[in-house]
N, C-alpha and C. Protein backbone atom coordinates (compact mmCIF):
# COMPACT_ATOMS: atom_id res chain seq x y z
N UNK A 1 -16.27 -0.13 1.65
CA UNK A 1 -15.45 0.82 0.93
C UNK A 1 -15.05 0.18 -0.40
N UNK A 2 -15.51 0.82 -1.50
CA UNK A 2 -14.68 0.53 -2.59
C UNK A 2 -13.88 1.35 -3.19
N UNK A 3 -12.81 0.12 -3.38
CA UNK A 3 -11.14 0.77 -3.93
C UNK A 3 -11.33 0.56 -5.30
N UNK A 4 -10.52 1.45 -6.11
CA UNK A 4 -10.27 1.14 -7.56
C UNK A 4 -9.12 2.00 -8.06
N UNK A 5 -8.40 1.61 -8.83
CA UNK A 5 -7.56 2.33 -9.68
C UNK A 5 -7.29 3.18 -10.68
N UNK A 6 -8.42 2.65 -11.05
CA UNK A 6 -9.18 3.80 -12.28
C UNK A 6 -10.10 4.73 -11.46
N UNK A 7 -10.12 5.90 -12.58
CA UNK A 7 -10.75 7.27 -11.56
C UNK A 7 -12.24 7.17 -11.79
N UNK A 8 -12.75 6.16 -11.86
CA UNK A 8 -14.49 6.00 -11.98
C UNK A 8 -14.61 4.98 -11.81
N UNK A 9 -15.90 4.81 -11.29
CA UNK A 9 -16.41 3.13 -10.72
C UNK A 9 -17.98 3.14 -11.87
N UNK A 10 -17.38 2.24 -13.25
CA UNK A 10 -18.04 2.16 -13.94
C UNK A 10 -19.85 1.50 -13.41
N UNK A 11 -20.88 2.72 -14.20
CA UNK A 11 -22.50 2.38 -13.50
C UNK A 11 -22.51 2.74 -12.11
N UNK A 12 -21.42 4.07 -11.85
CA UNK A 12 -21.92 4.51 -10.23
C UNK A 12 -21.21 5.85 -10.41
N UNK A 13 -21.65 6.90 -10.62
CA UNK A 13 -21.75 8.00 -10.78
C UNK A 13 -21.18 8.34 -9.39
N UNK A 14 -19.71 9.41 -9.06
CA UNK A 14 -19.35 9.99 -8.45
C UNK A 14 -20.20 11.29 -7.85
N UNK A 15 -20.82 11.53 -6.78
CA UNK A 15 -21.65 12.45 -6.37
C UNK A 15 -20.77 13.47 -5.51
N UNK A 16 -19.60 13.18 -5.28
CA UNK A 16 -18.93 14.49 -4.08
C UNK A 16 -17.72 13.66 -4.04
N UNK A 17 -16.89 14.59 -4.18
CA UNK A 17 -15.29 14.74 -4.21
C UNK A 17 -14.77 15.34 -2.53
N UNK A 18 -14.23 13.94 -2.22
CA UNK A 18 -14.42 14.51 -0.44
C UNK A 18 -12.71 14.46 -0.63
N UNK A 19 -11.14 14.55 -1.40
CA UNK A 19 -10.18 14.87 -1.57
C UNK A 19 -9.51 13.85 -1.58
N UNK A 20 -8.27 13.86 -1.56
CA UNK A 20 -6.83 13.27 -2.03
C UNK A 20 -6.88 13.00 -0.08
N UNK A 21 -6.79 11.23 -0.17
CA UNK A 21 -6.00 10.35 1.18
C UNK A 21 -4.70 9.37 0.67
N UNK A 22 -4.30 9.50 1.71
CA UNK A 22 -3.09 8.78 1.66
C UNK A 22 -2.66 7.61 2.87
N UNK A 23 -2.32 6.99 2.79
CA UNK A 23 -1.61 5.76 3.53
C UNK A 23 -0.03 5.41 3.46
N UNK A 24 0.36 5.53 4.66
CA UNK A 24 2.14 5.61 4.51
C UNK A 24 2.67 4.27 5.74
N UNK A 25 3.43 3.77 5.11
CA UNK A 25 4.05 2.50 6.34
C UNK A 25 5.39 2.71 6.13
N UNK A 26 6.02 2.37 7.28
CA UNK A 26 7.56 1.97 6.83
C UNK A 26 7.50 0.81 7.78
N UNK A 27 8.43 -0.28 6.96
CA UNK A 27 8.68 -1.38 7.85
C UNK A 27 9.83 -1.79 7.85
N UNK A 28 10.63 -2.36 8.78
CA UNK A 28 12.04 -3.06 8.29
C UNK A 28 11.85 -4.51 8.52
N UNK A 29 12.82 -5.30 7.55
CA UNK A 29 13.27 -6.53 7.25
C UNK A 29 14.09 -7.04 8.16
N UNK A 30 13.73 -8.00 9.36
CA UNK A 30 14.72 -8.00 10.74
C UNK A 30 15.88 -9.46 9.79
N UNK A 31 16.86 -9.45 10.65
CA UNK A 31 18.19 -10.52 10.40
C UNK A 31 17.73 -11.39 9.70
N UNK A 32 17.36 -12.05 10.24
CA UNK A 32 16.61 -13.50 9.80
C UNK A 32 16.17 -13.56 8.27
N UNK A 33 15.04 -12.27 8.31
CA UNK A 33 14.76 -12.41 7.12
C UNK A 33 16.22 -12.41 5.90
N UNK A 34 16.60 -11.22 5.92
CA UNK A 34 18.03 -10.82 5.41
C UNK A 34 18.57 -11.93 4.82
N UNK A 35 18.90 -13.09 6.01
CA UNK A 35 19.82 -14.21 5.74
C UNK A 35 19.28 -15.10 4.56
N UNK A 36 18.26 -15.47 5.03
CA UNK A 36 17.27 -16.24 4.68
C UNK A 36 17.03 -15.87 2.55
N UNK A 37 16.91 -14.71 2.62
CA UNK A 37 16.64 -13.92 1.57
C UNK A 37 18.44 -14.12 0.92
N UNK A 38 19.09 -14.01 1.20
CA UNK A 38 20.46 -14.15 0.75
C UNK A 38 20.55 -15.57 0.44
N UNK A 39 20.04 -16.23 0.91
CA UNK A 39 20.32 -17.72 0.28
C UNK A 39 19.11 -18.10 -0.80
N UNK A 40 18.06 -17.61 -0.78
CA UNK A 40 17.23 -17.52 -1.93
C UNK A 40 17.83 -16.91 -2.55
N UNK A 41 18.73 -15.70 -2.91
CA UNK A 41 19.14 -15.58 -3.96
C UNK A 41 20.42 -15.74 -4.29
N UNK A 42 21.06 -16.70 -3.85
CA UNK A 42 22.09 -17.45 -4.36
C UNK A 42 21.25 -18.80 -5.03
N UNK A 43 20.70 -19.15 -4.60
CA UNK A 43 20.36 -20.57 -5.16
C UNK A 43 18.79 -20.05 -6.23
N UNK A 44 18.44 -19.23 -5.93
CA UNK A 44 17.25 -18.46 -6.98
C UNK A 44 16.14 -19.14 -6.45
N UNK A 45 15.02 -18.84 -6.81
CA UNK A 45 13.83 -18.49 -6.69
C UNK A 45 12.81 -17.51 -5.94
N UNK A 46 11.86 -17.55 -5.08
CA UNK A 46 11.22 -16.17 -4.64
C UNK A 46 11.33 -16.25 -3.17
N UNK A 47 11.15 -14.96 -2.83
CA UNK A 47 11.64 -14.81 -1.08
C UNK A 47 10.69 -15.04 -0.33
N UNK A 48 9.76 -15.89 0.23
CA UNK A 48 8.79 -15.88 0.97
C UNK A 48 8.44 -14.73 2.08
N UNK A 49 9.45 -14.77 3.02
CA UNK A 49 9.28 -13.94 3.95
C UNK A 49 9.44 -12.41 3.47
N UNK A 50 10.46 -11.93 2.32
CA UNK A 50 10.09 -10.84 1.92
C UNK A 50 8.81 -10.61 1.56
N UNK A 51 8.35 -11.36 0.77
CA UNK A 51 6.72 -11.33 0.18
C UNK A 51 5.72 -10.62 1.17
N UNK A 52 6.25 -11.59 2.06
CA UNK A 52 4.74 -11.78 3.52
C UNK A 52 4.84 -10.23 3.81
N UNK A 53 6.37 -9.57 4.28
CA UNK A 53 6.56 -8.55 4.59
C UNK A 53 6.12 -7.25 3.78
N UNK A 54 5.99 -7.31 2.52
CA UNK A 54 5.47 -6.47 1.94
C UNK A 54 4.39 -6.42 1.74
N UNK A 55 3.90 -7.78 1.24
CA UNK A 55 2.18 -7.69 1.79
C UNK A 55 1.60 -6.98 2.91
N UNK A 56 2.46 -7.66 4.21
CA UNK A 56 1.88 -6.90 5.14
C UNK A 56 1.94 -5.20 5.36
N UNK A 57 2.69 -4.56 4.57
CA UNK A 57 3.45 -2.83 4.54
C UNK A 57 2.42 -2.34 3.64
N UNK A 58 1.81 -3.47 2.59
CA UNK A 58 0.99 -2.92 1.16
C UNK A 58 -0.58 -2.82 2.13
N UNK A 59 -0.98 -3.67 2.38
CA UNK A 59 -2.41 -4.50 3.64
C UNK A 59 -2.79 -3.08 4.08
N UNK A 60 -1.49 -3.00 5.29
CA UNK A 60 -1.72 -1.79 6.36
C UNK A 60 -1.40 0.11 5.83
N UNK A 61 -0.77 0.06 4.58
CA UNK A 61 -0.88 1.35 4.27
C UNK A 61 -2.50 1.79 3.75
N UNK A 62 -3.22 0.64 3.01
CA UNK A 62 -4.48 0.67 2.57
C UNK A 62 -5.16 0.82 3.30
N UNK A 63 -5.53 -0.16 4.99
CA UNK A 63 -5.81 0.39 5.59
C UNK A 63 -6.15 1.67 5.84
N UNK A 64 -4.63 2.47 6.31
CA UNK A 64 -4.67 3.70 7.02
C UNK A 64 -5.44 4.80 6.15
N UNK A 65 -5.17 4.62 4.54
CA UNK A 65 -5.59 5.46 3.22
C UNK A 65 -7.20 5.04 3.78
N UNK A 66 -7.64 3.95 3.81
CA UNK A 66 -9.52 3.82 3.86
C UNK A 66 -9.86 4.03 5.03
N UNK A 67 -9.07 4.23 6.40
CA UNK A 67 -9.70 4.94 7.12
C UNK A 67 -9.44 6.71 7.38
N UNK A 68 -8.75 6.95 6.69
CA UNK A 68 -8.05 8.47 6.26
C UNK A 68 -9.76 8.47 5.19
N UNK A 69 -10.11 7.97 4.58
CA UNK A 69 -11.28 8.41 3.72
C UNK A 69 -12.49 8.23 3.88
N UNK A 70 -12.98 7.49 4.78
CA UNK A 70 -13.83 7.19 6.19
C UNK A 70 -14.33 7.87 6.90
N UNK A 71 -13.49 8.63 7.50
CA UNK A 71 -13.05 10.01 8.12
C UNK A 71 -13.76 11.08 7.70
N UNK A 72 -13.41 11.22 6.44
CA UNK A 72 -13.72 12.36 5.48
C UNK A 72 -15.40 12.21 5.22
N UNK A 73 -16.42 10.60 5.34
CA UNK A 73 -17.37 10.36 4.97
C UNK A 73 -17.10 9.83 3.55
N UNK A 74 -15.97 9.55 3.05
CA UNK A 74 -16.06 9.19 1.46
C UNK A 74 -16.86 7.49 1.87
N UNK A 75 -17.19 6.83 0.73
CA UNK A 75 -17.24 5.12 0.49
C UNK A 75 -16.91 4.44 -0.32
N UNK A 76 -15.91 5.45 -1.04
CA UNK A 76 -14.86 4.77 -2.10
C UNK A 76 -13.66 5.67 -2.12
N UNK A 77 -13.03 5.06 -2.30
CA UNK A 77 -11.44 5.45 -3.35
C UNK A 77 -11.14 5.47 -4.83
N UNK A 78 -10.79 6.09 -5.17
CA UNK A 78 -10.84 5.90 -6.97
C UNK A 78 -9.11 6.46 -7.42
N UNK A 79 -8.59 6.12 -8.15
CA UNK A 79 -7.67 6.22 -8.54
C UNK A 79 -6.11 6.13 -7.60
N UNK A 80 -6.47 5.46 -7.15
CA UNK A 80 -5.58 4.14 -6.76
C UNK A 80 -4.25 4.24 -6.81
N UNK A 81 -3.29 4.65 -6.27
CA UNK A 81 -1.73 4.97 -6.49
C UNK A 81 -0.55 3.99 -5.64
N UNK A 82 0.54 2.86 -5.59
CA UNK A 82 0.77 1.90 -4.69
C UNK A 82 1.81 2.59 -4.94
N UNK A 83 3.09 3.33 -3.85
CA UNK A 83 4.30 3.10 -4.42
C UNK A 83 5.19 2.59 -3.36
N UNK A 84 6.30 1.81 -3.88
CA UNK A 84 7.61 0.72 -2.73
C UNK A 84 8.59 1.74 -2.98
N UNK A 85 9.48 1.83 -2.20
CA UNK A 85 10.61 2.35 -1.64
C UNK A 85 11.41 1.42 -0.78
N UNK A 86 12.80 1.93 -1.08
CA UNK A 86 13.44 1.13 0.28
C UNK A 86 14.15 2.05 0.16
N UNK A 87 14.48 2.41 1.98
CA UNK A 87 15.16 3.82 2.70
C UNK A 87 15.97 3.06 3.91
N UNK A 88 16.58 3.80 4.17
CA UNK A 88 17.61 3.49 5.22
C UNK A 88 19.21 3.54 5.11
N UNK A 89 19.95 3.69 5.39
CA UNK A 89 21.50 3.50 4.97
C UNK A 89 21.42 2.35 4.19
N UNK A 90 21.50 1.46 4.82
CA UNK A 90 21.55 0.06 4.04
C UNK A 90 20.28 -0.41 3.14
N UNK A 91 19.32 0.15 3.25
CA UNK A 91 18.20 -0.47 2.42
C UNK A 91 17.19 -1.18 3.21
N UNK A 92 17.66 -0.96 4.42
CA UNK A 92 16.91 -2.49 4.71
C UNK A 92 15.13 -1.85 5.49
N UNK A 93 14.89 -0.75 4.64
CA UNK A 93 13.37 -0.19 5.86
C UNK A 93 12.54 -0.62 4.07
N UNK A 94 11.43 -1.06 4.31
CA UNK A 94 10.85 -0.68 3.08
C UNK A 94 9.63 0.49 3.09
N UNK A 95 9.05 1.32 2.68
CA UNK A 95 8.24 2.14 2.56
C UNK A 95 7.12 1.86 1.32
N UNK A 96 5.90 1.67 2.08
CA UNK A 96 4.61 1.82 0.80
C UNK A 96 3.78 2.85 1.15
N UNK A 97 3.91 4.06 0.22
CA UNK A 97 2.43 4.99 0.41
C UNK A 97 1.77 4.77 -0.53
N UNK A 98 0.76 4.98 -0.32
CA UNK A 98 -0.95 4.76 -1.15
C UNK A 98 -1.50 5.82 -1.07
N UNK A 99 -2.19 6.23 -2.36
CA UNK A 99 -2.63 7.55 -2.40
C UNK A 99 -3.63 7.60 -3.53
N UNK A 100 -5.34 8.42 -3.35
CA UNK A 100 -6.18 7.92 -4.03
C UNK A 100 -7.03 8.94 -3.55
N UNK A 101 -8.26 9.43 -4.30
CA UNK A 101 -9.07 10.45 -4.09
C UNK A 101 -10.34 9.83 -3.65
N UNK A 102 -10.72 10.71 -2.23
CA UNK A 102 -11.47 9.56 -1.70
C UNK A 102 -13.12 10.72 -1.73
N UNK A 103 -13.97 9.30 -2.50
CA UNK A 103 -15.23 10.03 -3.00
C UNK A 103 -16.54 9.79 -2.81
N UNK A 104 -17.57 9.89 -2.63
CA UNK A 104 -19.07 9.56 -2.10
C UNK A 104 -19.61 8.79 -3.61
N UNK A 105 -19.74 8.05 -3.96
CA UNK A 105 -20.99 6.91 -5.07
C UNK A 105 -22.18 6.87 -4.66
């Protein structure tokens, strides 16, 4: 499967428009992390375990979007959409949907 962000995969001619997929995660940030993340940013620099965690929310929404377009028979994605959220009372769920028109090359 190829992904891209831009709406053409330059030297490969789009042959069939198989529609608009999407990929949706929500994940939450357990205690630990929280704490952990609170003392990185008192003393500054970057949150590891937040990182990992969003990687892993960014990973598995792509996933679900390339097999949502799979499905359909597409073998690419083209125009490429990532967006973060954080939901919950407190903030603490994060949300990534991915969203991209999935097309035959």
């Amino acid at each position: 499967m190829i992904l891209s962000t831009t709406p053409q995969i330059e030297g490969r001619p789009i042959r069939e428009y198989k529609g608009v997929v999407t990929g949706e995660v929500i994940i939450g940030a357990n205690v630990l992390k929280d704490f952990m993340a609170g003392i990185t940013d008192f003393f500054g620099g970057r949150s590891g375990s937040y990182e990992k965690v969003l990687i892993e929310a960014k990973d598995s929404s792509m996933q679900e979007m390339m097999q949502r377009a799979q499905a359909l028979g597409a073998n690419a994605i083209v125009g490429i959409d990532i967006d973060y959220e954080t939901i919950g009372a407190s903030g603490s769920m994060l949300m990534v949907a991915t969203s991209g028109t999935a097309v035959v090359i």
